[in-house]
C-alpha atoms as a PDB file:
ATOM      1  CA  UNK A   1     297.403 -20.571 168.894  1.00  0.00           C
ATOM      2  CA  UNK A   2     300.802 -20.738 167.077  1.00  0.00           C
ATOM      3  CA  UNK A   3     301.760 -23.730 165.258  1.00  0.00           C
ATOM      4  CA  UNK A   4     305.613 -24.528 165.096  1.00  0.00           C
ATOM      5  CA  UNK A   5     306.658 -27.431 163.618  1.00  0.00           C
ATOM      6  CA  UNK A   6     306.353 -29.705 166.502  1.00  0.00           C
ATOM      7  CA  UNK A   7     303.022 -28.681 166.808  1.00  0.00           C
ATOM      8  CA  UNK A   8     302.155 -29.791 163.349  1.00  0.00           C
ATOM      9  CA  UNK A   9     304.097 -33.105 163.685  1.00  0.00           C
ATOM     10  CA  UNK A  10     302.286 -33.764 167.031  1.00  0.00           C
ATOM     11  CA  UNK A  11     298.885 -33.256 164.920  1.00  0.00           C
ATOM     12  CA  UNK A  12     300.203 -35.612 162.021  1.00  0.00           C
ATOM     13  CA  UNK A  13     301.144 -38.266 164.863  1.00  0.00           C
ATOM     14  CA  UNK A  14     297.577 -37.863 166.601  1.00  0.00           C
ATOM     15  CA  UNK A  15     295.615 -38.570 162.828  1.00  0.00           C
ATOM     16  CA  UNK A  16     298.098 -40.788 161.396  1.00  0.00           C
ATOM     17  CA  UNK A  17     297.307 -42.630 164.612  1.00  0.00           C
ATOM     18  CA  UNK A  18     293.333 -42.544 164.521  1.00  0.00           C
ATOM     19  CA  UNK A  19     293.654 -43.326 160.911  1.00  0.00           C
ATOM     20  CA  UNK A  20     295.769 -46.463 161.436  1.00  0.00           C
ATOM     21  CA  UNK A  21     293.593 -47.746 164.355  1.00  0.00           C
ATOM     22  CA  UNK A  22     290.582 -47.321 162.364  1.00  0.00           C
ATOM     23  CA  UNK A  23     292.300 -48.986 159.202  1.00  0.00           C
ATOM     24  CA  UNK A  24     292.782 -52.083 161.831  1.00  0.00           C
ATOM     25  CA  UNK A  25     289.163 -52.420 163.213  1.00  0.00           C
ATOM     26  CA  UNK A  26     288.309 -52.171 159.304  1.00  0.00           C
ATOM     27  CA  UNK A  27     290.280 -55.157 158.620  1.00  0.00           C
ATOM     28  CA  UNK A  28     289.362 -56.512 161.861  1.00  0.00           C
ATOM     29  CA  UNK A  29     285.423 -56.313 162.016  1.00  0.00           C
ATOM     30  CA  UNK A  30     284.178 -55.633 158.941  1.00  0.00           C
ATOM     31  CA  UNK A  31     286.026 -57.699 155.988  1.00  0.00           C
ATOM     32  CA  UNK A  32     286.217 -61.096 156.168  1.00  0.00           C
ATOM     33  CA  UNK A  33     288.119 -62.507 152.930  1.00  0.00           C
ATOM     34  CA  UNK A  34     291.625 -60.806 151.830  1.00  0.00           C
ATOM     35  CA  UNK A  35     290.528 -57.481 151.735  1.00  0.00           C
ATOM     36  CA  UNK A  36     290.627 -57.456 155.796  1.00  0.00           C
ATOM     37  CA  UNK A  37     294.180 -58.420 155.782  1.00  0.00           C
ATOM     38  CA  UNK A  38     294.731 -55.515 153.264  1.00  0.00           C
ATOM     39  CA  UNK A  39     293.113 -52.976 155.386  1.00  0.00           C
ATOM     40  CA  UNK A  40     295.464 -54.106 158.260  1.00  0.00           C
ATOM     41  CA  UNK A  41     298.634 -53.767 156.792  1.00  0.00           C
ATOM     42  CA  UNK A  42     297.699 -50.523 155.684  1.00  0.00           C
ATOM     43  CA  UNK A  43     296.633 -49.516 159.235  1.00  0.00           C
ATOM     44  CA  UNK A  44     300.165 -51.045 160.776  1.00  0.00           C
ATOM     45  CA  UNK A  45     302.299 -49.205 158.061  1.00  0.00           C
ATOM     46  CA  UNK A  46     300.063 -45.576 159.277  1.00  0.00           C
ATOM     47  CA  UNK A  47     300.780 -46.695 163.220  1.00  0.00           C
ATOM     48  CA  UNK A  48     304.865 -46.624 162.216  1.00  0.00           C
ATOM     49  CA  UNK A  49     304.678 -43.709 159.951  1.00  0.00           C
ATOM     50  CA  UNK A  50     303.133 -42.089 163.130  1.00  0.00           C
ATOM     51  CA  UNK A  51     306.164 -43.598 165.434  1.00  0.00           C
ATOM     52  CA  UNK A  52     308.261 -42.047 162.860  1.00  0.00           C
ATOM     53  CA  UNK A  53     306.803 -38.843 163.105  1.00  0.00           C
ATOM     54  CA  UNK A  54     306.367 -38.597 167.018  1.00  0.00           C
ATOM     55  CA  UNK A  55     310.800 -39.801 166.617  1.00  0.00           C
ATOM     56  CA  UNK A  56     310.849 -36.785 164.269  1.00  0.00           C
ATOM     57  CA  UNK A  57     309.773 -33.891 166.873  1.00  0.00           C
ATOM     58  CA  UNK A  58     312.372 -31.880 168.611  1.00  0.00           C
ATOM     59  CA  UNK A  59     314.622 -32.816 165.547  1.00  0.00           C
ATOM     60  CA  UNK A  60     313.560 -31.551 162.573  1.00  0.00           C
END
């Protein structure tokens, strides 16, 4: 399997986007106090680092 760049950015799009989800339901389900809001702002900046990314393939 060869990996070109798009490849790669489609990978970085598919984590950053678990990671950012997962960040979320952190924030979400499991803290309670400030910490959860932390968590989620930190999963919403991962989601548009992803959008960036998945803007980025094609034309880098």
């Amino acid at each position: 399997m060869e990996m070109n760049k798009n490849t790669v950015l489609a990978w970085a799009t598919f984590i950053m986007i678990l990671v950012g989800i997962g960040l979320i339901a952190l924030g979400a389900f499991k803290y309670d106090d400030v910490a959860g809001w932390g968590f989620a702002s930190v999963g919403i900046g991962f989601l548009a680092n992803a959008w960036v990314f998945n803007a980025l393939k094609g034309r880098v």
